[in-house]
Protein backbone atom coordinates (compact mmCIF):
# COMPACT_ATOMS: atom_id res chain seq x y z
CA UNK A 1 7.80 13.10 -38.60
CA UNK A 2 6.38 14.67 -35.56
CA UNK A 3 8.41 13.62 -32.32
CA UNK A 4 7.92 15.11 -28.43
CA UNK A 5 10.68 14.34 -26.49
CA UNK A 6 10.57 14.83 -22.78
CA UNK A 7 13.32 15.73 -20.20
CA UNK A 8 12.01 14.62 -16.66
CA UNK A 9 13.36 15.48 -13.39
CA UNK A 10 11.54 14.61 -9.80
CA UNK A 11 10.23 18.17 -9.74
CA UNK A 12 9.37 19.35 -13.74
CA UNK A 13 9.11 17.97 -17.21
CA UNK A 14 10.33 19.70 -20.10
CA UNK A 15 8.40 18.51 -23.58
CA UNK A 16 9.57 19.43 -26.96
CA UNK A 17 8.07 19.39 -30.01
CA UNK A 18 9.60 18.97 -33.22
CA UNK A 19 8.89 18.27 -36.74
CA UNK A 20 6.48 20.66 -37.33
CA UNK A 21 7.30 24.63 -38.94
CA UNK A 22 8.48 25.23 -35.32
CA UNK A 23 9.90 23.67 -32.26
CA UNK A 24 7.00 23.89 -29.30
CA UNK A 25 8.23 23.95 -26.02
CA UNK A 26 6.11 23.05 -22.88
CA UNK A 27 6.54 22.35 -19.43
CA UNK A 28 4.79 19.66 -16.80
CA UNK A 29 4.94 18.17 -13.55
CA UNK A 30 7.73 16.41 -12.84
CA UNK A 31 7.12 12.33 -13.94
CA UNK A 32 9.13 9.88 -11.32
CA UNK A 33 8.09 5.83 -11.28
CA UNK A 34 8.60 5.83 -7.84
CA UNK A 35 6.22 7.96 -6.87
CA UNK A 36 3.87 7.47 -9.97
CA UNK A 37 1.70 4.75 -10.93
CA UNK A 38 0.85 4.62 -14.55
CA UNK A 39 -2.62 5.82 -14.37
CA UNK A 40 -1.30 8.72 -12.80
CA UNK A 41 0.59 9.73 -15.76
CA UNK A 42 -1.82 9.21 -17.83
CA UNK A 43 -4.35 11.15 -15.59
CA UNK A 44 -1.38 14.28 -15.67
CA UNK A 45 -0.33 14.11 -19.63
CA UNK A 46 -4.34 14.41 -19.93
CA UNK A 47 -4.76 16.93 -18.09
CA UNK A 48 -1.25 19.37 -18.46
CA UNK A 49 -0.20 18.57 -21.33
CA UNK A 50 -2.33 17.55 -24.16
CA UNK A 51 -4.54 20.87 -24.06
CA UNK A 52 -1.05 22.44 -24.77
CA UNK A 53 0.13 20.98 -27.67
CA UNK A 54 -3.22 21.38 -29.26
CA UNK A 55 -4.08 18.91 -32.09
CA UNK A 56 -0.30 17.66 -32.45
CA UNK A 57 -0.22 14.47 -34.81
CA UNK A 58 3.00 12.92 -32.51
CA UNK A 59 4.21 9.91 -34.67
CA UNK A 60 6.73 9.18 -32.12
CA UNK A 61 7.55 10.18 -28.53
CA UNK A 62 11.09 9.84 -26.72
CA UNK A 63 11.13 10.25 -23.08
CA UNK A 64 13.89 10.44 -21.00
CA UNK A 65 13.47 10.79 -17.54
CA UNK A 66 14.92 10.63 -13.26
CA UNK A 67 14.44 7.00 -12.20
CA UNK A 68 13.92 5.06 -15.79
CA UNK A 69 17.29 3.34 -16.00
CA UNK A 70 15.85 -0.39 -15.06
CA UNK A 71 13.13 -2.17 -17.21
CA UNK A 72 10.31 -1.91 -14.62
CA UNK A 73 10.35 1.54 -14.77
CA UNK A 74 10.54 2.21 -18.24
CA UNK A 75 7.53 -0.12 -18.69
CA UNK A 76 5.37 1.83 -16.18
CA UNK A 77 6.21 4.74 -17.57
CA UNK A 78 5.81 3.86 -21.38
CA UNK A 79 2.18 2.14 -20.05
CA UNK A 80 1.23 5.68 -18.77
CA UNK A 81 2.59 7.38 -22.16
CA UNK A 82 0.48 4.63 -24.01
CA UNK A 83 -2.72 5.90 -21.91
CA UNK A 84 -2.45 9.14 -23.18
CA UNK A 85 -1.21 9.22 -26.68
CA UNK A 86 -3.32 6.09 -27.83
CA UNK A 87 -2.64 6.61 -31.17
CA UNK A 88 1.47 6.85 -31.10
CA UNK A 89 3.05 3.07 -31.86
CA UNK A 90 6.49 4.51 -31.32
CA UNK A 91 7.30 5.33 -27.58
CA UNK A 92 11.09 5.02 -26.37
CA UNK A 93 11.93 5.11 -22.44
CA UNK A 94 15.48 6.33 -21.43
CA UNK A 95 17.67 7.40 -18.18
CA UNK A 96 18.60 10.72 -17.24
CA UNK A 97 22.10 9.45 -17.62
CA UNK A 98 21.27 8.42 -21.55
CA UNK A 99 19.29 11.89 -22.34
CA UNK A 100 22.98 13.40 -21.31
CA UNK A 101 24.85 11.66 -23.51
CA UNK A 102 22.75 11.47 -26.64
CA UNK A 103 23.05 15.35 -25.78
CA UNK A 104 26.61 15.41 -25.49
CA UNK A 105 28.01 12.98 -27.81
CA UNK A 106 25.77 12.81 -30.30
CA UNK A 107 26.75 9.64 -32.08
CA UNK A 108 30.04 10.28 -31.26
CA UNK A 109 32.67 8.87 -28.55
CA UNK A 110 32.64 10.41 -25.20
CA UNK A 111 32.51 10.30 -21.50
CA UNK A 112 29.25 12.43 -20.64
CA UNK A 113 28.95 13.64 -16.69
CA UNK A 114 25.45 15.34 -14.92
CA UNK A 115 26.32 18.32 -12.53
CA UNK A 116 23.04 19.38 -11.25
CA UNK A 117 21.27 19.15 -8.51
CA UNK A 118 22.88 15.30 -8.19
CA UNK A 119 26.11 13.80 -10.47
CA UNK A 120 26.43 10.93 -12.45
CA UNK A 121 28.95 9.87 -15.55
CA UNK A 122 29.20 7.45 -18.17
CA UNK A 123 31.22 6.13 -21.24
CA UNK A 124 29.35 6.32 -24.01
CA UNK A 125 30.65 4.64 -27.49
CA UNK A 126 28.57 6.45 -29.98
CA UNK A 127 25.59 4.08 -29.38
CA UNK A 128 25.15 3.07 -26.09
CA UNK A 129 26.71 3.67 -22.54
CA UNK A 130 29.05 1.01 -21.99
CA UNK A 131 30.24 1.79 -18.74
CA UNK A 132 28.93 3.75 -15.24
CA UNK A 133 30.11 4.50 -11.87
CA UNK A 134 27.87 3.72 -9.26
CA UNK A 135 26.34 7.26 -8.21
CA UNK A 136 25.24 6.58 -4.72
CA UNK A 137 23.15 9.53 -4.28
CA UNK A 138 24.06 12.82 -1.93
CA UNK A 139 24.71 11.14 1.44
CA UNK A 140 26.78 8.74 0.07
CA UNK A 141 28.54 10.54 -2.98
CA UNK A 142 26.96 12.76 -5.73
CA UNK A 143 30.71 14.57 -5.86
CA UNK A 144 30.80 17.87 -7.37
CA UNK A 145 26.88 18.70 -7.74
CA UNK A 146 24.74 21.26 -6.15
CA UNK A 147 24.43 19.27 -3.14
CA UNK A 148 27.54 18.51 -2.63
CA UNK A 149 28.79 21.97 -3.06
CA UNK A 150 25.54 23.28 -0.92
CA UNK A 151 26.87 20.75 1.68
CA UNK A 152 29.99 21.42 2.11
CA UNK A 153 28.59 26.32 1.97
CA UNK A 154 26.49 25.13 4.92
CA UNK A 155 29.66 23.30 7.06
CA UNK A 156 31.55 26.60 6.47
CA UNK A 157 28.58 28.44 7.71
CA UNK A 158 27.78 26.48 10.90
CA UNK A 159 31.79 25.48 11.54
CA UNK A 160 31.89 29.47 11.22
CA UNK A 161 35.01 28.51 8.95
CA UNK A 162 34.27 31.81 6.44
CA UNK A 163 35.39 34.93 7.78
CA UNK A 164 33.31 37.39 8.89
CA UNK A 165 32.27 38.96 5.72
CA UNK A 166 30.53 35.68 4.58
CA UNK A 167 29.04 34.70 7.53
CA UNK A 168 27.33 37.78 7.00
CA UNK A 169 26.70 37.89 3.59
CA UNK A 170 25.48 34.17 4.17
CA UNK A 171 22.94 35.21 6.97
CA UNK A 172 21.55 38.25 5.38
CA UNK A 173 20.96 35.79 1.87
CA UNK A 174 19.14 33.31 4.46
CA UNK A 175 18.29 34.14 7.54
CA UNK A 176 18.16 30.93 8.85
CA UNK A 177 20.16 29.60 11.61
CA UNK A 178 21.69 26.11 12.84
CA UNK A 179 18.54 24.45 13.98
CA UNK A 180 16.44 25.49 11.11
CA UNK A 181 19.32 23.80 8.94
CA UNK A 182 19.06 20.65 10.84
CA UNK A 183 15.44 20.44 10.67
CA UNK A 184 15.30 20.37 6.68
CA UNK A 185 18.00 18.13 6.59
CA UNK A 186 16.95 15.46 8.70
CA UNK A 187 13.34 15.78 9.30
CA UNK A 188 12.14 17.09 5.94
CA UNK A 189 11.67 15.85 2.46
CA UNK A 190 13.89 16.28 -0.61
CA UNK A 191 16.93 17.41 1.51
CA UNK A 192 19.28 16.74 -1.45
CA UNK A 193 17.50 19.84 -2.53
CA UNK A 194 17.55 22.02 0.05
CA UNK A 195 21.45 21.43 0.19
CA UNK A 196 21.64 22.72 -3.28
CA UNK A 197 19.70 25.82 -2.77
CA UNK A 198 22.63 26.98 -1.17
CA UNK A 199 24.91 26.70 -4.14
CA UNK A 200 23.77 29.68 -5.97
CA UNK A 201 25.62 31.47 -2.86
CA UNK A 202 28.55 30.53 -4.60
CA UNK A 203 27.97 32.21 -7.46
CA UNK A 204 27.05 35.22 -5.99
CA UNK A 205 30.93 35.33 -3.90
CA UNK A 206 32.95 34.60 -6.92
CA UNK A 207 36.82 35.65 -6.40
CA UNK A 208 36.49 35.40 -2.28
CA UNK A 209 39.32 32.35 -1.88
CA UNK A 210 36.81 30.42 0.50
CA UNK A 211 34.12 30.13 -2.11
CA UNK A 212 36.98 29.59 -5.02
CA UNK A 213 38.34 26.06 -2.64
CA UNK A 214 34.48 25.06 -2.31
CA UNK A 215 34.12 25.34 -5.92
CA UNK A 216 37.46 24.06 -6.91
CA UNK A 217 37.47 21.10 -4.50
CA UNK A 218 33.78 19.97 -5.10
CA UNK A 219 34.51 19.89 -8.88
CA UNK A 220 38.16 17.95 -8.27
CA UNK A 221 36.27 15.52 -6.34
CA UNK A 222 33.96 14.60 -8.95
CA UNK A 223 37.15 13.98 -11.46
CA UNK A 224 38.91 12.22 -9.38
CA UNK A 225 36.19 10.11 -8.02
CA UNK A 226 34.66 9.17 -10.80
CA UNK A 227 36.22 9.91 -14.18
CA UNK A 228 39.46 8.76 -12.88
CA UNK A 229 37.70 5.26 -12.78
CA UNK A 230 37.36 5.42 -16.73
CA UNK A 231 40.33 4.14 -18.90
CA UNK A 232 38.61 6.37 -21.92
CA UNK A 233 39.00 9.48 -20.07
CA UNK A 234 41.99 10.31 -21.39
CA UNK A 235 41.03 9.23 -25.06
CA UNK A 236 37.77 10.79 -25.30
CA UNK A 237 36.69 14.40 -24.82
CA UNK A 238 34.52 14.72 -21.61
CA UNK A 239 31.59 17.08 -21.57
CA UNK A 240 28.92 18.17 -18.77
CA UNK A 241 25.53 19.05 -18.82
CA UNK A 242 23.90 20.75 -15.77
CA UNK A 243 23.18 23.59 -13.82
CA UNK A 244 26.63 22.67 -11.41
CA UNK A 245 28.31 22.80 -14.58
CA UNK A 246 26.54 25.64 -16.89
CA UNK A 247 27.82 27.81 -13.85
CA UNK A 248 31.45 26.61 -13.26
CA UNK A 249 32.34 25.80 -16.36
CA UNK A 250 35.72 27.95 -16.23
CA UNK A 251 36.52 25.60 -13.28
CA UNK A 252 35.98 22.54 -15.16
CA UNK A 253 38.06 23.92 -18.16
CA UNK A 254 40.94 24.81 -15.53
CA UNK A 255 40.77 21.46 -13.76
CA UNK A 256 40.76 19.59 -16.85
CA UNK A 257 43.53 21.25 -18.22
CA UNK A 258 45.50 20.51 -15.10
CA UNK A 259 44.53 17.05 -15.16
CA UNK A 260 45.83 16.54 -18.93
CA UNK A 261 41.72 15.85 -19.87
CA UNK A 262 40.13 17.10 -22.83
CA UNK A 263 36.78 19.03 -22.57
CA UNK A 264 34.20 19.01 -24.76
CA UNK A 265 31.20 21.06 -24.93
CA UNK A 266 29.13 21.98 -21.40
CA UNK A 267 25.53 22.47 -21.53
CA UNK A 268 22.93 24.27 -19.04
CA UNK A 269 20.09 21.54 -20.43
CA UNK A 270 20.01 18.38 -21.97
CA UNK A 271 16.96 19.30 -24.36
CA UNK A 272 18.87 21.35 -26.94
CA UNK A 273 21.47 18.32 -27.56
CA UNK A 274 18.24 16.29 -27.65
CA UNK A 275 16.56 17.93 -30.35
CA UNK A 276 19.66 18.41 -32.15
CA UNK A 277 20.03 14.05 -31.42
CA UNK A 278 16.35 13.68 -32.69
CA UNK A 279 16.62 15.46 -35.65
């Protein structure tokens, strides 16, 4: 059987292929109900991404996507899917949140948590997810992901908390200043994102103790927070997808085995989980 299955954030899609001699690999817009109407995907799959995959035969699509956790929005979605691949009976609509655990879990038992850009975690029994904690998005939580962690790089920045060294290090990476900083945070779009932009300075200042707390604390926050809410933590073996947690991953393994938890696998991107889930 020839399946695509699509990994959509706000920003790109990532569409896989499978079935065929070959996995094909392709990339999109991003696809968001809440900003698209279903003749708009249908107007976007038309034009970016059937030319790609050629003369495909897809039997079945499974699309998992930023947005698509309530019914409304999988149906507007699906209807825009329909539009474009008229001859495909089989079209499944998930969340973000169920592309990561399918990835993680498999058909197995696990808690499965998103460190990207945003965070979110669930139980999932094998089949379904049976239980969530509300993820409020960055103003309000979104503990331990890129914003978060860009949040708190910027405070030390403007508080003038690091010591000289990485103020500098941190002005000659960005040459911005306090006003710019407050201008993209309060007066322009997709702030969550511009917060997280500043994560990557983390990465850079490994082994400086300022940028090990950030790390360390951001990532604590998120345990306790969230998977501390879950009974099955401490039963099942908790795994991450996510560019938060591709990147920190020896922090996660240290923190959970402080915490008595037991990690599972970490991935960078759902997809590979998903083909593996698909196949």
């Amino acid at each position: 059987m020839i399946q695509l299955i699509a990994d959509s954030g706000a920003t790109k899609t990532t569409w896989s292929l499978i079935g065929g001699a070959r996995t094909k690999t392709v990339s999109t817009a991003g696809i968001s109900p809440y900003f698209f109407t279903a003749a708009d995907i249908t107007a976007l799959l038309q034009k970016d991404l059937l030319p790609k995959l050629k003369d495909a035969q897809v039997e079945a699509i499974h699309f998992y996507g930023t947005g698509c956790a309530t019914k409304e929005n999988q149906q507007l979605v699906k209807a825009g899917l329909k539009g474009a691949f008229k001859g495909v009976k089989k079209i499944s609509v998930e969340s973000d949140l169920t592309a990561a655990a399918r990835a993680l879990c498999g058909h197995d038992k696990g808690i499965a948590c998103i460190l990207g850009t945003g965070s979110n975690s669930c139980v999932y029994n094998g089949k379904k997810i049976v239980r969530n904690n509300p993820a409020p998005g960055f103003i309000l939580g979104d503990e331990g992901s890129g914003a978060y962690l860009g949040k708190k790089t910027v405070q030390y920045f403007i508080y003038q908390t690091f010591d000289e060294e990485l103020q500098h290090r941190f002005q000659l990476k960005f040459n911005t200043h306090y006003r710019e900083i407050l201008q993209h945070v309060y007066k322009e779009p997709w702030p969550n994102r511009y917060l997280a932009s500043f994560t990557p300075f983390l990465s850079e200042n490994r082994g400086h103790y300022m940028v090990e707390n950030i790390i360390e604390d951001g990532l604590s926050d998120f345990i306790t927070t969230h998977l501390y809410k879950y009974p099955e933590t401490w039963k099942y073996p908790i795994h991450f997808v996510g560019s938060v947690a591709w990147h920190f991953k020896d922090v996660l393994k240290d923190l959970c085995s402080s915490f008595e938890l037991s990690m599972g696998q970490v991935l960078q991107s759902p997809m590979p989980g998903l083909i593996r889930y698909h196949q």
